[in-house]
N, C-alpha and C. Protein backbone atom coordinates (compact mmCIF):
# COMPACT_ATOMS: atom_id res chain seq x y z
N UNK A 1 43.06 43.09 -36.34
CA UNK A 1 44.51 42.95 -36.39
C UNK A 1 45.14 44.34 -36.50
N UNK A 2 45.97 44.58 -35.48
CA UNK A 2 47.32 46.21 -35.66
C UNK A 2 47.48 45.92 -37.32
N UNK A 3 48.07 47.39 -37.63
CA UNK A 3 48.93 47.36 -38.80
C UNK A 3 50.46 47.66 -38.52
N UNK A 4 51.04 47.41 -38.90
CA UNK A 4 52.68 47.80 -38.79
C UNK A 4 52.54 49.44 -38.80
N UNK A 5 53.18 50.25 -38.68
CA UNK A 5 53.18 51.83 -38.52
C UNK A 5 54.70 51.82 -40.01
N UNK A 6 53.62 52.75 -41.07
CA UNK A 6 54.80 52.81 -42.10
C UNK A 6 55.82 53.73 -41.83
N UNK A 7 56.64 54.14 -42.62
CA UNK A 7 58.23 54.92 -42.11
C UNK A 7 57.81 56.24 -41.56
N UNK A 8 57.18 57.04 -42.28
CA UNK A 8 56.54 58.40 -41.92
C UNK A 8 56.24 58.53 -40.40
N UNK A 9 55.40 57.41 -40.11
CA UNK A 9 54.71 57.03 -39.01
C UNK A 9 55.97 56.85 -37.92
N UNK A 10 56.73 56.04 -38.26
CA UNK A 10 57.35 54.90 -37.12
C UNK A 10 58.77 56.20 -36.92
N UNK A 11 59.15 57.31 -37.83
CA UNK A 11 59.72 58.07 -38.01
C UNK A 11 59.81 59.29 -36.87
N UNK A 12 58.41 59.45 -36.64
CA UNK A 12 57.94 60.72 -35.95
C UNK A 12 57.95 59.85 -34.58
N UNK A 13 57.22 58.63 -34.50
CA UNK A 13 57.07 58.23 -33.70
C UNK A 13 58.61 57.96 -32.60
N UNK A 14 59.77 57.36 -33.38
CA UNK A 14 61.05 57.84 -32.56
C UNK A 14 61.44 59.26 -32.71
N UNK A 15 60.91 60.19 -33.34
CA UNK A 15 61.27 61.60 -32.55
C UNK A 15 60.64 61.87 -31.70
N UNK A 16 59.34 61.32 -31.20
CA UNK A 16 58.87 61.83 -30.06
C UNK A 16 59.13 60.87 -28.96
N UNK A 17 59.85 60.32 -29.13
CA UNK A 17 60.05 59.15 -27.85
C UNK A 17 61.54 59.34 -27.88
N UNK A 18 62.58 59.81 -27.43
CA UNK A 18 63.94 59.92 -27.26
C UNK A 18 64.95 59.19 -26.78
N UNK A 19 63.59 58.46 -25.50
CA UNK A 19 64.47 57.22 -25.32
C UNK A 19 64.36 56.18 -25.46
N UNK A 20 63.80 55.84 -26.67
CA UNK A 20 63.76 54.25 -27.18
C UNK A 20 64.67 54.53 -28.72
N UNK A 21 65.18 53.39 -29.00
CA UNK A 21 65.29 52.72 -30.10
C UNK A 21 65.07 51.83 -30.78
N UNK A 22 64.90 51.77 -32.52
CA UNK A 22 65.06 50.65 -32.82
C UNK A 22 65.72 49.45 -32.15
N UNK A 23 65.19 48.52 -32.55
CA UNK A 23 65.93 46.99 -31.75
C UNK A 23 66.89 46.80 -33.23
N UNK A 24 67.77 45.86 -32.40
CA UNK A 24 68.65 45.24 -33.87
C UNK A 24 68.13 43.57 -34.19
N UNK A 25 67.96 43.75 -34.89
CA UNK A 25 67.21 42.65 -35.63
C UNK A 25 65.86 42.29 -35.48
N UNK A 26 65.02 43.14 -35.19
CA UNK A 26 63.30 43.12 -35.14
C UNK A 26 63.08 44.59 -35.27
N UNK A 27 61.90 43.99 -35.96
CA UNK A 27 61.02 45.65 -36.05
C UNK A 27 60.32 45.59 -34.86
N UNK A 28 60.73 46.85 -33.53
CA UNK A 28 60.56 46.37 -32.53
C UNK A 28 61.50 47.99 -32.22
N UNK A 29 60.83 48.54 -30.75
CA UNK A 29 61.99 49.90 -30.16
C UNK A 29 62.31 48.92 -28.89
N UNK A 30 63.18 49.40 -28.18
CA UNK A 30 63.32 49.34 -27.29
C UNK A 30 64.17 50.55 -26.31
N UNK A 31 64.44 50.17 -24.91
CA UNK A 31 64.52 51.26 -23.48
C UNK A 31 65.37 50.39 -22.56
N UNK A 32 66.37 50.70 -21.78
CA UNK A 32 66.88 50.44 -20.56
C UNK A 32 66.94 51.37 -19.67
N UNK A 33 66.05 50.99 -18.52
CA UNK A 33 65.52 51.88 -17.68
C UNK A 33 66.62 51.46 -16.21
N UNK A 34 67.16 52.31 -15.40
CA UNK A 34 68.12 51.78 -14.67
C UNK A 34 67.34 52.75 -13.32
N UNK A 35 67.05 51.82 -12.05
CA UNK A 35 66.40 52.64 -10.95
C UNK A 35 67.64 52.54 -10.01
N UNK A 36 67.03 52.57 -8.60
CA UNK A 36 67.87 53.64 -7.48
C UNK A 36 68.06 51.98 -7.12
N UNK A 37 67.03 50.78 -6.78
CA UNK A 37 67.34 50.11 -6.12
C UNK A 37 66.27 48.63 -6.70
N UNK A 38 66.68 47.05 -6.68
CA UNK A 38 65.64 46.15 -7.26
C UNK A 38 63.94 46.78 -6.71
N UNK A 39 63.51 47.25 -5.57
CA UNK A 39 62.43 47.43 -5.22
C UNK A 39 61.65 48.58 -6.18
N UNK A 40 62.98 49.23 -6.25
CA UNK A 40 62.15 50.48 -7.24
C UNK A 40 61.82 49.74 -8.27
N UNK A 41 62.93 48.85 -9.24
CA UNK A 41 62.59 48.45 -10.59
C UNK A 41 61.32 47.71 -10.40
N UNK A 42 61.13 46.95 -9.57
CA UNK A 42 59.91 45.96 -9.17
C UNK A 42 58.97 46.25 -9.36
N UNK A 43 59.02 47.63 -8.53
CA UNK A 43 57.61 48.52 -8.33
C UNK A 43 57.26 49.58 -10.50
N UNK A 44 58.44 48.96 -10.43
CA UNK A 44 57.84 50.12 -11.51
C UNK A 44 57.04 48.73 -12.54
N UNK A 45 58.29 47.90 -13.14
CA UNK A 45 57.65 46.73 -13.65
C UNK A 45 55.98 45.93 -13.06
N UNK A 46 55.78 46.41 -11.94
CA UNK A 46 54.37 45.79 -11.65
C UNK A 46 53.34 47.05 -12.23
N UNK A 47 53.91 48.14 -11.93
CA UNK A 47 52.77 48.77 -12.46
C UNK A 47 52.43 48.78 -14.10
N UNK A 48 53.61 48.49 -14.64
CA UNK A 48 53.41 48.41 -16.46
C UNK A 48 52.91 46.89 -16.25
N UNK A 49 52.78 45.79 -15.40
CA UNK A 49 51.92 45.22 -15.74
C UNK A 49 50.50 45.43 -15.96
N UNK A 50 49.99 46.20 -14.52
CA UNK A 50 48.95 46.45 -14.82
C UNK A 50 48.30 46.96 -16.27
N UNK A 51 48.89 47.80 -16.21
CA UNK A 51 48.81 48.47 -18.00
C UNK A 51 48.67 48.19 -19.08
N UNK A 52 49.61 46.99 -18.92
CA UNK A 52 49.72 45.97 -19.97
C UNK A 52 48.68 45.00 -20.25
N UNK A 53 48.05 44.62 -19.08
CA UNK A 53 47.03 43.90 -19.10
C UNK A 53 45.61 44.86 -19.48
N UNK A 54 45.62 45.77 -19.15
CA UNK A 54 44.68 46.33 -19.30
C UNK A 54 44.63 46.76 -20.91
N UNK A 55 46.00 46.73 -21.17
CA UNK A 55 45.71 47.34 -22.73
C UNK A 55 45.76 46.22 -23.57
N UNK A 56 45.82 45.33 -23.14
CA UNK A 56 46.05 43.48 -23.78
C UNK A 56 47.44 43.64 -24.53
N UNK A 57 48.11 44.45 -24.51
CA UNK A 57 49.58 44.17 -24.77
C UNK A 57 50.87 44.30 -24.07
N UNK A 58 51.46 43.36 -24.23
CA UNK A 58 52.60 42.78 -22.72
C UNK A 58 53.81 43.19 -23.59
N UNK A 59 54.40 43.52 -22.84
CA UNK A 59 56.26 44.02 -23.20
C UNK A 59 56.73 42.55 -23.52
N UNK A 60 58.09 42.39 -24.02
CA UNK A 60 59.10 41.41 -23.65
C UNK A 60 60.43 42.34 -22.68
N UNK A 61 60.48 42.09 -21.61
CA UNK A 61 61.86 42.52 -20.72
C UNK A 61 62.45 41.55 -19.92
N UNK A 62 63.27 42.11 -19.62
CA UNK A 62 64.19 41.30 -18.68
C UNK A 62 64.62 42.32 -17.57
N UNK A 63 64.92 41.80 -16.26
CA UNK A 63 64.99 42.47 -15.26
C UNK A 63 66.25 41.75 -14.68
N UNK A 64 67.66 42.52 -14.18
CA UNK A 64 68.87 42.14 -13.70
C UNK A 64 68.89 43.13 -12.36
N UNK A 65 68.66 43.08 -11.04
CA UNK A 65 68.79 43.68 -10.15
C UNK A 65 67.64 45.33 -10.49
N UNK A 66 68.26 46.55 -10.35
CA UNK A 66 68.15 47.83 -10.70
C UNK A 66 67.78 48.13 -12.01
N UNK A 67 68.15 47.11 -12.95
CA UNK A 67 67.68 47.80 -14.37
C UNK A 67 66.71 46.82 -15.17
N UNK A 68 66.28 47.20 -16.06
CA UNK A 68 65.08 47.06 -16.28
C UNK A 68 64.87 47.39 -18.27
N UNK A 69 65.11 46.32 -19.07
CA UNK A 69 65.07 46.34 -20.46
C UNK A 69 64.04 45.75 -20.97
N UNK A 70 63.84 46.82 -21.96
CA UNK A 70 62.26 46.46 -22.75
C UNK A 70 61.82 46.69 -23.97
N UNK A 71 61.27 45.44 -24.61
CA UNK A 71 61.43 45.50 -25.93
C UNK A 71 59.96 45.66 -26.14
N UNK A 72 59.76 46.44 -27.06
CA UNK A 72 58.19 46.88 -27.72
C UNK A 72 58.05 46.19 -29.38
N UNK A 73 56.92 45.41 -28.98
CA UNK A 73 56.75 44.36 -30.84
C UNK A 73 55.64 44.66 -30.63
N UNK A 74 54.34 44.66 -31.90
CA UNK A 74 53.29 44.28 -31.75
C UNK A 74 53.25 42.36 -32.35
N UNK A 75 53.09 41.28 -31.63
CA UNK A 75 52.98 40.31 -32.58
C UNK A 75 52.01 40.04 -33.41
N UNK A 76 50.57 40.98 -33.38
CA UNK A 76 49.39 40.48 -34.26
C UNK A 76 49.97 41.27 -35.99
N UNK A 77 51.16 41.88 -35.98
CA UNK A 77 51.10 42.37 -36.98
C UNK A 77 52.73 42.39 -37.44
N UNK A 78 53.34 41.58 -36.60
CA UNK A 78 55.13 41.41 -36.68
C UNK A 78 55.88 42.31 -36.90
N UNK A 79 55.25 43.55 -35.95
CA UNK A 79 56.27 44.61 -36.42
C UNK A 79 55.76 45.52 -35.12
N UNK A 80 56.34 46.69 -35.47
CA UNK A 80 56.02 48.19 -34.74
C UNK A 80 54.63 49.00 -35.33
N UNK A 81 53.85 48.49 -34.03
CA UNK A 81 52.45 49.31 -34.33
C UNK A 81 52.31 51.00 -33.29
N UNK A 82 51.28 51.58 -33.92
CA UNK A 82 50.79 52.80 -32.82
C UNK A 82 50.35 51.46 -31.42
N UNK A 83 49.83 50.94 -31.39
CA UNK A 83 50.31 50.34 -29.80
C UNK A 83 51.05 50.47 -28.68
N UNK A 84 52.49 49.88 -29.58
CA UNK A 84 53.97 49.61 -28.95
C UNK A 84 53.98 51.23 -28.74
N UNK A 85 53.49 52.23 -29.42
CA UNK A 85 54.11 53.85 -29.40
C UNK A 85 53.26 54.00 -28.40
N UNK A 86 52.00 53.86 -28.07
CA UNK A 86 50.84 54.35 -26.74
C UNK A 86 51.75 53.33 -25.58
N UNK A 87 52.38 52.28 -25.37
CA UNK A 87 53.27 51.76 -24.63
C UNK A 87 53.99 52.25 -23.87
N UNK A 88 54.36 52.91 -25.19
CA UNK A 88 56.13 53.61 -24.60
C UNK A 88 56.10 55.10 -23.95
N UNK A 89 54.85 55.67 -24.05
CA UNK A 89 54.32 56.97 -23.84
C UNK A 89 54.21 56.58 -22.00
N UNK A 90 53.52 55.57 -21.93
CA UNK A 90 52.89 54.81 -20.51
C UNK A 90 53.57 54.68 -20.09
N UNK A 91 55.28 54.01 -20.54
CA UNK A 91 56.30 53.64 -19.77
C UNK A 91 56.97 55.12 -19.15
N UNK A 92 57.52 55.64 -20.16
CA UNK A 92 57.81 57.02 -20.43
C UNK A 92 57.28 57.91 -19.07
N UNK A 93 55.84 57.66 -18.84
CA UNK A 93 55.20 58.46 -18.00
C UNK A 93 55.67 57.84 -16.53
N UNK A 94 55.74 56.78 -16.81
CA UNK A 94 56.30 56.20 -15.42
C UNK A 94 57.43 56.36 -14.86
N UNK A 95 58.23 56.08 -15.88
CA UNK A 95 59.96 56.30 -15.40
C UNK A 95 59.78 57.44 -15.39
N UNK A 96 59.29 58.68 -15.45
CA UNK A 96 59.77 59.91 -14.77
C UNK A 96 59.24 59.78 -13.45
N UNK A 97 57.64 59.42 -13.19
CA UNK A 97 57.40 59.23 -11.82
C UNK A 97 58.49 58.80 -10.97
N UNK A 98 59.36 58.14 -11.20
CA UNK A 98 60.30 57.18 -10.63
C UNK A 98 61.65 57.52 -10.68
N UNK A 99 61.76 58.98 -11.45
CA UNK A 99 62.95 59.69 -10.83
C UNK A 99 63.67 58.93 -12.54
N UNK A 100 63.68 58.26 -13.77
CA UNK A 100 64.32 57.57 -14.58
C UNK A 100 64.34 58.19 -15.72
């Protein structure tokens, strides 16, 4: 089972990630990622599937045309683990590939 990441932890962890935040009302960051066109967002969302699967942990997002919102939980531990932070690093790495 993850552990939750205590304040120290979960602290540093949004200074090094700039563009996520806390969620409001879950312990949980989240990102709205906005591309050039639906194909881009598509393409980017399939590849964090892959990822996701591979790392056995799946985002919660929602996808409206071009943009692209995403919430990071761990559920084995109901909160914000180093997981959700190796996640957001992956996402992170992508949306720059992608010009975001």
């Amino acid at each position: 089972m993850r552990e939750k990441l205590g304040q120290e932890a979960r602290n540093a962890a949004l200074a090094s990630l700039p563009s996520w935040h806390l969620a409001k009302g879950r312990d949980a960051i989240e990102r709205r990622l906005v591309f050039r066109d639906f194909n881009q967002a598509f393409a980017f969302m399939t590849r964090i599937a892959l990822v996701a699967e591979q790392m056995d942990h799946h985002p919660e997002w929602f996808n409206v045309y071009k943009t692209v919102d995403i919430l990071l939980s761990t559920h084995d531990c109901d909160g914000l683990s180093e997981l959700d932070v190796a996640m957001a690093r992956k996402i992170d790495a992508f949306a720059a590939e992608f010009g975001t």
